[in-house]
Protein backbone atom coordinates (compact mmCIF):
# COMPACT_ATOMS: atom_id res chain seq x y z
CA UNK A 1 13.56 -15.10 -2.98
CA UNK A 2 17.02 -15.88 -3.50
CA UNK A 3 16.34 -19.28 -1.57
CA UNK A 4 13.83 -20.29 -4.31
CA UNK A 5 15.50 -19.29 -7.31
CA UNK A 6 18.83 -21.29 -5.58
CA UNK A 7 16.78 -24.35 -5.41
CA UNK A 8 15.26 -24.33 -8.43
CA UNK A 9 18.12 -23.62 -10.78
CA UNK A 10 20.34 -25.74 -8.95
CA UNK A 11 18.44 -28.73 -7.42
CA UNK A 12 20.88 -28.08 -4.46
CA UNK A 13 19.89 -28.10 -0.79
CA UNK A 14 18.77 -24.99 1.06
CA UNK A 15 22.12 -23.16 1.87
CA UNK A 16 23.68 -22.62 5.05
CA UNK A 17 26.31 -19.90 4.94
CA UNK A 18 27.17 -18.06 1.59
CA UNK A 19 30.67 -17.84 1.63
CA UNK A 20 31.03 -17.41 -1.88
CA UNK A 21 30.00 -14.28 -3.84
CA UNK A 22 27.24 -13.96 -6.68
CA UNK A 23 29.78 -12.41 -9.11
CA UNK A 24 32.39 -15.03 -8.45
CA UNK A 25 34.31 -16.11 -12.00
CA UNK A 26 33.06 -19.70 -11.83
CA UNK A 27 29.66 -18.32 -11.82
CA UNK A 28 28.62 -17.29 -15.54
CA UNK A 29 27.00 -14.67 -16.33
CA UNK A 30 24.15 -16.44 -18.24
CA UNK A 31 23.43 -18.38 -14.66
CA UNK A 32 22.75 -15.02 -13.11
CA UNK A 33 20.57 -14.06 -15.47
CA UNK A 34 18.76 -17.29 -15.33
CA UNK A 35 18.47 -16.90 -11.56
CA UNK A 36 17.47 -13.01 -11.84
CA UNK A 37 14.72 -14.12 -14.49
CA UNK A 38 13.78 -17.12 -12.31
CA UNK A 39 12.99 -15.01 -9.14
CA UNK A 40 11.00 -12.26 -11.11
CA UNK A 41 8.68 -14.80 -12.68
CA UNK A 42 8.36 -16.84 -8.85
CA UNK A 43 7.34 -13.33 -7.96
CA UNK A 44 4.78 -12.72 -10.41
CA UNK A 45 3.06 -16.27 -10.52
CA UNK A 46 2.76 -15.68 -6.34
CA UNK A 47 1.10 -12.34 -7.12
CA UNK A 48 -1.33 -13.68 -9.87
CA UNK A 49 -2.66 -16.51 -7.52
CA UNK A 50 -3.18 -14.03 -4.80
CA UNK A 51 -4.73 -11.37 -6.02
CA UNK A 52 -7.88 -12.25 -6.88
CA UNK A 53 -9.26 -13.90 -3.46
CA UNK A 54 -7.57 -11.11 -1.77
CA UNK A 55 -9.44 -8.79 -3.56
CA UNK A 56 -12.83 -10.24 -3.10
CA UNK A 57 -12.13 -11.12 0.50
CA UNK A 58 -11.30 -7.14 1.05
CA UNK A 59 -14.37 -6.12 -0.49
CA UNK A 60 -16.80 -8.17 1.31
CA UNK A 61 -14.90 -7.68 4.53
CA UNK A 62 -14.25 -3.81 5.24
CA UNK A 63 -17.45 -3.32 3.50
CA UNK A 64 -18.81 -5.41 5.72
CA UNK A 65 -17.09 -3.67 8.90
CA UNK A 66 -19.38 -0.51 8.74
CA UNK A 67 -22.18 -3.01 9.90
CA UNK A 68 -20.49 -5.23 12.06
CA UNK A 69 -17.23 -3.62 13.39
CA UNK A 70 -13.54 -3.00 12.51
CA UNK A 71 -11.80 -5.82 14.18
CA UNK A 72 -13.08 -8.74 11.72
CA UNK A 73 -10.80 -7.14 8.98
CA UNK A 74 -7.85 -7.10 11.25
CA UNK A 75 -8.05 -10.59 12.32
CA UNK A 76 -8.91 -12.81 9.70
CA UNK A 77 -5.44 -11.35 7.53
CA UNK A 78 -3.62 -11.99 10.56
CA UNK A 79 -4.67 -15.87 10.65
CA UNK A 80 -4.09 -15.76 6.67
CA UNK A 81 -0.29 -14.03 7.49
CA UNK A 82 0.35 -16.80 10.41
CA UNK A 83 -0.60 -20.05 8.06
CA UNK A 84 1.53 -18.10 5.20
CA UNK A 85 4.69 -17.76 7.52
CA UNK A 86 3.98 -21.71 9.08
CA UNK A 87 4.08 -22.68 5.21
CA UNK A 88 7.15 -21.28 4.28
CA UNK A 89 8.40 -22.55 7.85
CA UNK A 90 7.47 -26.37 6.55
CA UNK A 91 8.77 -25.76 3.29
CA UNK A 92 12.01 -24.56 4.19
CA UNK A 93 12.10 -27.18 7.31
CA UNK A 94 11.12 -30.48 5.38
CA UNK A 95 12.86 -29.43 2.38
CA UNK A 96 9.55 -29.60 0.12
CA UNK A 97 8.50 -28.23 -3.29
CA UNK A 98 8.90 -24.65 -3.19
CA UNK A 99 5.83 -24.08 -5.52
CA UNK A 100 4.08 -25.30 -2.84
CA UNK A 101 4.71 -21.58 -1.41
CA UNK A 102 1.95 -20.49 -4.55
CA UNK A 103 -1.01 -22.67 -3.30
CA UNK A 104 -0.14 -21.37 0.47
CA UNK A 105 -0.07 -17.63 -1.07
CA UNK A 106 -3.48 -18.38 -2.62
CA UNK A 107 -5.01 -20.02 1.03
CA UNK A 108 -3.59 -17.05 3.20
CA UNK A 109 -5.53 -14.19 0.46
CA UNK A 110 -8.88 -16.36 1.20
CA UNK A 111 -8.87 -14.73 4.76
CA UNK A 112 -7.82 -11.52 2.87
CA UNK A 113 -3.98 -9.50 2.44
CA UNK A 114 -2.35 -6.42 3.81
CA UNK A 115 -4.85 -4.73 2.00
CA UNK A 116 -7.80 -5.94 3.92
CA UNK A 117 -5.87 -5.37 7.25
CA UNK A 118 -4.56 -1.64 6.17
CA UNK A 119 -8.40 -1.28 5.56
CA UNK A 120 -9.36 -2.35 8.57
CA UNK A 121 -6.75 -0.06 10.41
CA UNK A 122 -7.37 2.81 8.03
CA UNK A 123 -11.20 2.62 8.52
CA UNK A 124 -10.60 2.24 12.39
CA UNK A 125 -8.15 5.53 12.18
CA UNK A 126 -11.31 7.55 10.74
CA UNK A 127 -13.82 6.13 13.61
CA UNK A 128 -11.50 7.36 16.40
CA UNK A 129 -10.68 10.88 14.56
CA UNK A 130 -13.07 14.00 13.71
CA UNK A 131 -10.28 16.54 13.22
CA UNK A 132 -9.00 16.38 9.52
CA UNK A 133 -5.47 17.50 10.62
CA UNK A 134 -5.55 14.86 13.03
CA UNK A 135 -6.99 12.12 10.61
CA UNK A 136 -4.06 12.74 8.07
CA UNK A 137 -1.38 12.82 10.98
CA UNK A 138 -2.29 9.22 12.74
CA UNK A 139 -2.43 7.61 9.22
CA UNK A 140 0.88 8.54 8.42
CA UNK A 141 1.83 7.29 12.21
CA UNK A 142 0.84 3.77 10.58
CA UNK A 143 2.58 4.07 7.53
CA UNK A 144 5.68 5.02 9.53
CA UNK A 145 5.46 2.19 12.18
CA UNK A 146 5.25 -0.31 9.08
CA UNK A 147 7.88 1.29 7.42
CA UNK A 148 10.13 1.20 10.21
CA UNK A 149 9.55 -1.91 11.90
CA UNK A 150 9.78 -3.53 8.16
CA UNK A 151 13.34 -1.61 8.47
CA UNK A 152 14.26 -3.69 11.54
CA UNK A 153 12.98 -7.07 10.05
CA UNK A 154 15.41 -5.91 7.05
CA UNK A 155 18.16 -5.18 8.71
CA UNK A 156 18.64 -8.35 11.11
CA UNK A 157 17.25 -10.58 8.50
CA UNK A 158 20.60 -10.69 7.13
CA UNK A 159 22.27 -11.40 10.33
CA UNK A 160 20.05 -13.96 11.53
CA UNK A 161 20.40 -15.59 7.98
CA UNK A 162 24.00 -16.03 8.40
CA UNK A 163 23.57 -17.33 12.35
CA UNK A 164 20.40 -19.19 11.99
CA UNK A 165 19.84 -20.88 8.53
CA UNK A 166 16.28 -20.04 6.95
CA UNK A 167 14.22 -22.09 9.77
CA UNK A 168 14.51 -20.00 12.57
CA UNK A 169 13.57 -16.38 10.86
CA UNK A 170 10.80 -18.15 9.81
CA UNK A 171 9.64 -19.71 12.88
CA UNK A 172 10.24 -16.19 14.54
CA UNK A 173 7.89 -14.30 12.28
CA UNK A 174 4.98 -17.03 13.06
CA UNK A 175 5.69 -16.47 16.68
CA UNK A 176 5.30 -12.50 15.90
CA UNK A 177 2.02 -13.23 13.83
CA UNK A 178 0.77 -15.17 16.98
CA UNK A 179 1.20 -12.48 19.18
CA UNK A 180 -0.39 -9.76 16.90
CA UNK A 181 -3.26 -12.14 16.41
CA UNK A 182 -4.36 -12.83 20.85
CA UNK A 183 -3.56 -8.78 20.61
CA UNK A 184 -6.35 -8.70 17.94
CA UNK A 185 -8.79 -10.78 19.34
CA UNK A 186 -8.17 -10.38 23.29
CA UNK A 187 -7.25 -6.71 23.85
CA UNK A 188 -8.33 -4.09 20.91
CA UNK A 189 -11.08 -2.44 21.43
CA UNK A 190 -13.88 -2.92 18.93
CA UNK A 191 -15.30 1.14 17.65
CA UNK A 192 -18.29 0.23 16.02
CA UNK A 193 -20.58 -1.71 18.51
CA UNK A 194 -23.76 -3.88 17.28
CA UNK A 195 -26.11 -6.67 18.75
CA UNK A 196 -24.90 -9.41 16.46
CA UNK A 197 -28.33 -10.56 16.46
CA UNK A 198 -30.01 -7.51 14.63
CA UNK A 199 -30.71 -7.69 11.06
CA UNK A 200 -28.44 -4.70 9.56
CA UNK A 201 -30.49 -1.40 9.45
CA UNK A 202 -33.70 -3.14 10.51
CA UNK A 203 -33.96 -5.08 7.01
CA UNK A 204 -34.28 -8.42 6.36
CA UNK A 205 -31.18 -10.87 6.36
CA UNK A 206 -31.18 -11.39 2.49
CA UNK A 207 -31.63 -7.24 2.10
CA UNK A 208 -29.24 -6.50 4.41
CA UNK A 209 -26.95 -9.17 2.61
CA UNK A 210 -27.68 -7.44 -0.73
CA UNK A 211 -26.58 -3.86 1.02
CA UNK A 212 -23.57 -5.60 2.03
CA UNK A 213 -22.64 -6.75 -1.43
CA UNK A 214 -23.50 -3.33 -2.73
CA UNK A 215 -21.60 -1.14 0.07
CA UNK A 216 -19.20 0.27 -2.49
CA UNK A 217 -21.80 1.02 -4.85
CA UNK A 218 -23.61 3.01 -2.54
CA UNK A 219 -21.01 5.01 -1.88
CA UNK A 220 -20.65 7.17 -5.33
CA UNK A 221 -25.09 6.54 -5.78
CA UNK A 222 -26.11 8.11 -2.77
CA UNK A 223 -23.46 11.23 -3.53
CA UNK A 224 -23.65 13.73 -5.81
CA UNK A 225 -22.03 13.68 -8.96
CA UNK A 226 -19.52 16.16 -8.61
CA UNK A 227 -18.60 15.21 -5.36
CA UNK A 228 -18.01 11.68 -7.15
CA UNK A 229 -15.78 12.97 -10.47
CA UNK A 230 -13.32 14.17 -7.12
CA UNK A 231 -13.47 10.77 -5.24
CA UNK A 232 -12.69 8.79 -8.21
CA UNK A 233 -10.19 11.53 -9.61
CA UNK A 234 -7.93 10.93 -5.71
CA UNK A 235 -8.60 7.06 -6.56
CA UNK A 236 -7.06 6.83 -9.48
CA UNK A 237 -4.50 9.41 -8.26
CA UNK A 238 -3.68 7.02 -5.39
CA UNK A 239 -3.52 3.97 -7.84
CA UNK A 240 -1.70 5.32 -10.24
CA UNK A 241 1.27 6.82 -8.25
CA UNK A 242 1.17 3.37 -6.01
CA UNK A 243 1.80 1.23 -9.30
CA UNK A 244 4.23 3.25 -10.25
CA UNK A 245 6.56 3.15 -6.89
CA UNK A 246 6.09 -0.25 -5.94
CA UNK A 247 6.53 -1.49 -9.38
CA UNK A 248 10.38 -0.02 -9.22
CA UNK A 249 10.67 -0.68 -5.36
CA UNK A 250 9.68 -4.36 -6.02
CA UNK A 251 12.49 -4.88 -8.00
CA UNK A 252 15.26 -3.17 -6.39
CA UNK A 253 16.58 -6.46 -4.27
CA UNK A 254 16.86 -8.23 -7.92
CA UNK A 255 19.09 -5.54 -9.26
CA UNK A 256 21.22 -5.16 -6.34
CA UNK A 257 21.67 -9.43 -6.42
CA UNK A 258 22.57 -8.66 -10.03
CA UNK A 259 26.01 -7.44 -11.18
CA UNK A 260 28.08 -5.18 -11.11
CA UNK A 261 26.57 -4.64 -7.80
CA UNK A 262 26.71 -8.25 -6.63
CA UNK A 263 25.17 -7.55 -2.65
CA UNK A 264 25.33 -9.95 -0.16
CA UNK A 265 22.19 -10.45 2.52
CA UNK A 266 24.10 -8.00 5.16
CA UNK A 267 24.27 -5.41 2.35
CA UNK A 268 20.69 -5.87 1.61
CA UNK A 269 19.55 -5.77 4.84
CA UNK A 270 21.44 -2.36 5.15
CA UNK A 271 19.99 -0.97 2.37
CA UNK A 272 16.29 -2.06 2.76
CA UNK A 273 16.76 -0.67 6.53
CA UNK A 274 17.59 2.91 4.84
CA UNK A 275 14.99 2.67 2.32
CA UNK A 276 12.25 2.28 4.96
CA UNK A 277 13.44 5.93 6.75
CA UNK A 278 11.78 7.62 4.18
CA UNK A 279 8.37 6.38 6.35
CA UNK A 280 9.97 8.23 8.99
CA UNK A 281 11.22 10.98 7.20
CA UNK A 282 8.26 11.33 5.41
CA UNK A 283 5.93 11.20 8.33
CA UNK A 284 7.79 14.09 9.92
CA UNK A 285 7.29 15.65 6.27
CA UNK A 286 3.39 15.60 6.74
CA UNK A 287 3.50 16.64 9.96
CA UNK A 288 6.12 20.04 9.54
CA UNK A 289 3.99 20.53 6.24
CA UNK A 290 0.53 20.25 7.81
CA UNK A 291 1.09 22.43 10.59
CA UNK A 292 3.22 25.46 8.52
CA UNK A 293 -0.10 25.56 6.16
CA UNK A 294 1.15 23.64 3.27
CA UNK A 295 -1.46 23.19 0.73
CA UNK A 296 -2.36 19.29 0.70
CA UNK A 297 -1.37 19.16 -2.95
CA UNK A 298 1.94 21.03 -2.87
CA UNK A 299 2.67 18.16 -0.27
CA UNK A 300 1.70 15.20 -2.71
CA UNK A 301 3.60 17.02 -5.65
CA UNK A 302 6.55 17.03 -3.63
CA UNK A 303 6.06 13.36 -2.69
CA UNK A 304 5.70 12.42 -6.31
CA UNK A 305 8.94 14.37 -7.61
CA UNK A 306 11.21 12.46 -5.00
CA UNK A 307 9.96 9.42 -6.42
CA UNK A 308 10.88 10.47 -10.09
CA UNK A 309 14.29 11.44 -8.91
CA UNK A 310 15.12 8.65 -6.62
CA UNK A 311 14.15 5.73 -9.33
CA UNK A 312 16.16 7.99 -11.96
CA UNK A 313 19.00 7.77 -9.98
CA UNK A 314 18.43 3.87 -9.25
CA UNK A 315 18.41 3.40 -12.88
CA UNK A 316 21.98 4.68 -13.07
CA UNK A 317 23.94 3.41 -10.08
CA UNK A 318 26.44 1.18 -10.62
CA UNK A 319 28.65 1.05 -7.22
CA UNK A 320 27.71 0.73 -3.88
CA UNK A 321 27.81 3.86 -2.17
CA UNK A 322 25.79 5.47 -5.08
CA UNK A 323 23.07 2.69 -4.42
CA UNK A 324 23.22 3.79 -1.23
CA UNK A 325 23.10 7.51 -1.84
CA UNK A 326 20.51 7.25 -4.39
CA UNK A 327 17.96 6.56 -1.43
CA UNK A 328 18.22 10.20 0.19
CA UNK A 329 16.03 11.96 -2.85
CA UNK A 330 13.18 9.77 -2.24
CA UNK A 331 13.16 10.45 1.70
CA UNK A 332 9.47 12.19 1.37
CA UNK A 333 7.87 9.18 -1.19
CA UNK A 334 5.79 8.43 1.17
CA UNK A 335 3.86 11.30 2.32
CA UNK A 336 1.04 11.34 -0.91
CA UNK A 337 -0.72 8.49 0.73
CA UNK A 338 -1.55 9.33 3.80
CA UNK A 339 -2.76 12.58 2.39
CA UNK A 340 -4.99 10.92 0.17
CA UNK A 341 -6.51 8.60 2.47
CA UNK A 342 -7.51 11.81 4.85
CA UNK A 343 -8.95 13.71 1.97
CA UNK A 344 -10.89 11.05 0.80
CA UNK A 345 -12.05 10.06 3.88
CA UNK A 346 -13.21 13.56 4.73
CA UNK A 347 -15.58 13.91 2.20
CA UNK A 348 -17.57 10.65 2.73
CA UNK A 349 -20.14 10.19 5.98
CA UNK A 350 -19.02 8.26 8.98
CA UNK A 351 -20.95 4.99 8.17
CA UNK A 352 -19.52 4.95 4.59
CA UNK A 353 -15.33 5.11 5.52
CA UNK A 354 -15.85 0.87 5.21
CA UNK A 355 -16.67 1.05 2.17
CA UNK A 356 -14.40 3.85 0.96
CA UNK A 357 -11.59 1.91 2.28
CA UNK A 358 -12.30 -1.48 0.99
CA UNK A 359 -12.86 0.49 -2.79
CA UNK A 360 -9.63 1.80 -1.55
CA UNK A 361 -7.66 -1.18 -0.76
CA UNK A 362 -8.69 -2.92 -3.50
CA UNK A 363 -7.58 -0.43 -5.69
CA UNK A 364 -4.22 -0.04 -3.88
CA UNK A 365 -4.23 -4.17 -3.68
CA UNK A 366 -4.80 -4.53 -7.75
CA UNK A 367 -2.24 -1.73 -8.44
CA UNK A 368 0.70 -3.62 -6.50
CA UNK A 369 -0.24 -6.62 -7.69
CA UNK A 370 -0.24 -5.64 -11.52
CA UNK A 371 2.62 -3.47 -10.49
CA UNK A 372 5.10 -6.08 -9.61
CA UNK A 373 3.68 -8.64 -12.08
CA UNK A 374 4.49 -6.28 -15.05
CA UNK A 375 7.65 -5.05 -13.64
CA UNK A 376 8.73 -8.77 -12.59
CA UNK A 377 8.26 -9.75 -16.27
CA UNK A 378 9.91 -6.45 -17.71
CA UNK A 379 12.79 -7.01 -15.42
CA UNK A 380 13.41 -10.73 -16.79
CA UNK A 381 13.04 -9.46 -20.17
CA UNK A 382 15.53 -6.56 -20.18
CA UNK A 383 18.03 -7.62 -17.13
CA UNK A 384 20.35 -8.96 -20.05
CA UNK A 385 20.54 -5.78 -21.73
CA UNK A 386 19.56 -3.13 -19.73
CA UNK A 387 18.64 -3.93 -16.02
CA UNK A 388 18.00 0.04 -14.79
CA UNK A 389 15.22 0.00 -17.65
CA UNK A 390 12.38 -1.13 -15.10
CA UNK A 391 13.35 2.10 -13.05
CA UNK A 392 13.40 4.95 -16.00
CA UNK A 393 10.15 3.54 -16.86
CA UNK A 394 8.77 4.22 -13.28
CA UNK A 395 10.18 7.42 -12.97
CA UNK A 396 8.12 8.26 -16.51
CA UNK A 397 5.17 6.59 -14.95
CA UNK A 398 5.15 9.34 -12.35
CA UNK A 399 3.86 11.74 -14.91
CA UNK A 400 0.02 10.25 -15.25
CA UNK A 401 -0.79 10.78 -11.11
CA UNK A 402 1.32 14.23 -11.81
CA UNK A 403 -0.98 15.01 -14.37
CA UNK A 404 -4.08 14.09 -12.40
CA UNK A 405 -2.76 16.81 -9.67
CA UNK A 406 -2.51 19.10 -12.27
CA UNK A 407 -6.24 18.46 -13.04
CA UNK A 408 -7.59 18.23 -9.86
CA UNK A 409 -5.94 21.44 -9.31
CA UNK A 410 -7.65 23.13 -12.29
CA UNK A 411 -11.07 21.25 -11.31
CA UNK A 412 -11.23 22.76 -8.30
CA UNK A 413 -11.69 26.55 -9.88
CA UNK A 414 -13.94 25.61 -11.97
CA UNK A 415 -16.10 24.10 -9.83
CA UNK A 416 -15.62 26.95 -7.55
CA UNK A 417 -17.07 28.93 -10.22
CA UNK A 418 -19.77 27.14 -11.97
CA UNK A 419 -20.94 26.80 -7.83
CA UNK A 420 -21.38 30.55 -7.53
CA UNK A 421 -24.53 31.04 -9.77
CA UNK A 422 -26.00 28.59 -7.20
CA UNK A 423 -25.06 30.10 -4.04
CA UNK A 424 -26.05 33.75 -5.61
CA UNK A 425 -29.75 32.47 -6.90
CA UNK A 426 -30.59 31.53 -2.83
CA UNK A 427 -29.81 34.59 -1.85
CA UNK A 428 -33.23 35.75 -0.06
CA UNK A 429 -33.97 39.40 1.44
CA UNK A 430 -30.33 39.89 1.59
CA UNK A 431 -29.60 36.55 3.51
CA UNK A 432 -28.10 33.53 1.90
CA UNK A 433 -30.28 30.54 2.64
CA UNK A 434 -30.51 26.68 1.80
CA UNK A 435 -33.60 24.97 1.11
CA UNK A 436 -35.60 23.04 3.81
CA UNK A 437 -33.86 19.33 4.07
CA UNK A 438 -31.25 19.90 1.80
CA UNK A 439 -27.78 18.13 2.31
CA UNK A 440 -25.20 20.52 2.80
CA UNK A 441 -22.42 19.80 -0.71
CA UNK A 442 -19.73 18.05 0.45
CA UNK A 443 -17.25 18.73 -2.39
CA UNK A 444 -17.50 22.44 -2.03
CA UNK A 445 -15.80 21.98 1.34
CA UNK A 446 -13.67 19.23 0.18
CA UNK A 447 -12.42 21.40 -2.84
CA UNK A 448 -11.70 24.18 0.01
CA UNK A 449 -9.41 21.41 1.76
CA UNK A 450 -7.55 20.69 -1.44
CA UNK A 451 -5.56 24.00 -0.71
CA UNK A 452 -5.69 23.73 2.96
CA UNK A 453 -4.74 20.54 5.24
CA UNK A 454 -6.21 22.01 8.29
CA UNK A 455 -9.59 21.92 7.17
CA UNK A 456 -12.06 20.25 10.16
CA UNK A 457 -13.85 17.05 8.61
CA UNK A 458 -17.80 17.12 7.53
């Protein structure tokens, strides 16, 4: 980012080395600011022209995986990520426009983002697991490999930058993309096996294309309705407390650019290398938790607390080691996700987790994306004044998925109790009994595994 906003304020060439610091006298303050706004407003225009064919693309596509297999929605991001990485290789390379990184950021979401391929992985998690405890454990496993191979990239980003120039970390993450791609296509194992020359379910192409473009909706009108008020309660749950983290994690590099803290790329790479141990940390949180008997929701409360103290804390830091300290309270931010995704996932069938995922990414996908766009735009509004201000306000945000818990924490004994009149009127000669072809009720089982992670999957 700071290579655009270099470039553009500047009309300089792409730099080299950066032997001179950001909070150097001969650099005003005002040209900081206009550099800090600059960046935040790149940010947000590459979000806006992203987010919209990403989101249709991960629809249609892990939708469409519960018919035709995982491995689609893991390959077609993967050729989207390689041209994304080739185009900033050419436009760092030949020197070009840089906006011409916006019309490459819309052509990479047409084969769909990191939402489409976490839904994809996700929904190829819940085909390979039937033990809840299991479910929620490997899902964190892929939050914590992310996390911690995005620590690596961090942390020899800055090095390389310094060695290398901007060409050759560029051409090395193409090279990466390739090989994740021939691993995609040449040696994963599809879960979900069909004869690609079957109609889907024995319809007709054009029905079987309308189920496809319906997928989602079939998932809450084929369920019952209270099982539904608790899927779209942990949606909106999940959205709400991602929006709220990434929106301040997005724009912690800008503030540590900005003075008084003035970072170079070594110090950034450091300190984007310790913020991605809390996937570590918090992956050994879920695990210690799950096994000792935690109750799934104590374990996302705690989750959301470190959050609210760790962007508090950002808010306020003004010298380096306090940046650096102010990362240790939010060690366990990480663990309400993978929680979620297993709870959800455990109260929908096996041919639905497709479609729960792709509702689920796109949810995640549009809460990022409106996350860093409104933070980007609050951040170049108050960075003159007051930049922490972007940080207090996502530490307050923190209250609405804290209030949800509180509510789905409440809903649970009351639906608890308005299901006992049922379950006493079937009582028969003394032996509780359920009508011929009835579906067993998912959400009373569910509502069981709100208090309990180890609970087996339906």
């Amino acid at each position: 980012m700071r290579l655009v906003t270099v470039e553009t304020q500047t009309n300089t060439t792409y730099p080299v080395s950066d032997n001179t610091s950001r909070c150097d006298p001969s650099n005003t303050s005002s040209h900081h600011e206009e550099v800090q706004k600059a960046a935040s407003l790149f940010s947000l225009y590459t979000e806006l022209f992203s987010m919209i064919p990403s989101l249709a693309v991960t629809l249609i596509l892990v939708a469409y995986s519960d018919q035709r297999g995982r491995k689609i929605t893991i390959i077609l991001p993967l050729i989207g990520s390689l041209f994304y990485a080739l185009s900033f290789l050419a436009v760092s390379f030949f020197e070009l426009d840089l906006y011409l990184l916006i019309v490459s950021s819309f052509v990479s979401a047409l084969f769909g983002g990191s939402g489409t391929l976490l839904g994809g992985c996700f929904s190829y998690i819940a085909d390979l697991c039937e033990d809840g405890q299991q479910k929620t454990l490997r899902m964190a496993g892929i939050d914590m490999v992310i996390g911690l191979l995005s620590g690596v990239a961090s942390l020899s980003t800055g090095y390389f930058l310094q060695a290398a120039g901007f060409n050759w970390p560029f051409f090395t993450s193409a090279l990466f993309q390739c090989f994740n791609l021939l691993y995609a296509v040449f040696i994963l194992e599809e879960t979900l096996q069909r004869p690609p020359d079957d109609p889907l379910d024995g319809s007709p192409r054009r029905t079987a294309m309308h189920q496809l473009a319906c997928g989602v909706y079939q998932l809450f009108a084929g369920a019952s309705r209270r099982r539904n008020i608790l899927l779209v309660l942990l949606l909106l749950l999940f959205s709400s407390f991602s929006f709220a983290n990434m929106g301040g994690l997005s724009m912690i590099t800008l503030y540590e650019l900005n003075q008084p803290l003035c970072w170079t790329e070594i110090l950034i790479g450091y300190g984007s290398a310790l913020s991605t141990t809390v996937f570590l940390t918090s992956f050994v949180g879920v695990t210690v938790f799950s096994r000792c008997g935690v109750p799934n929701l104590v374990i996302i409360l705690i989750g959301i607390l470190s959050v609210m103290a760790g962007m508090t804390l950002v808010a306020f830091a003004k010298t380096t080691l306090m940046m650096f300290l102010v990362r240790l309270p939010m060690l366990l931010a990480i663990m309400p996700f993978p929680v979620l995704r297993s709870m959800m996932s455990k109260i929908v069938s096996k041919n639905e987790q497709g479609a729960l995922f792709a509702c689920l990414a796109c949810l995640d996908s549009v809460s990022i994306s409106v996350a860093i766009a409104v933070f980007s735009s609050l951040y170049a509004a108050t960075v003159t004044w007051y930049p922490g201000f972007c940080f207090l306000l996502s530490a307050g945000l923190c209250v609405i998925p804290l209030a949800m818990l509180a509510f789905s924490g409440s809903s649970r004994r009351r639906t608890i109790k308005l299901g006992r009149p049922q379950q006493q009127s079937k009582v028969c000669g003394g032996r509780r009994t359920q009508r011929s072809g009835e579906r067993k009720p998912h959400w009373r089982m569910f509502v069981n595994d709100l208090h309990s992670p180890k609970t087996k999957r339906v």
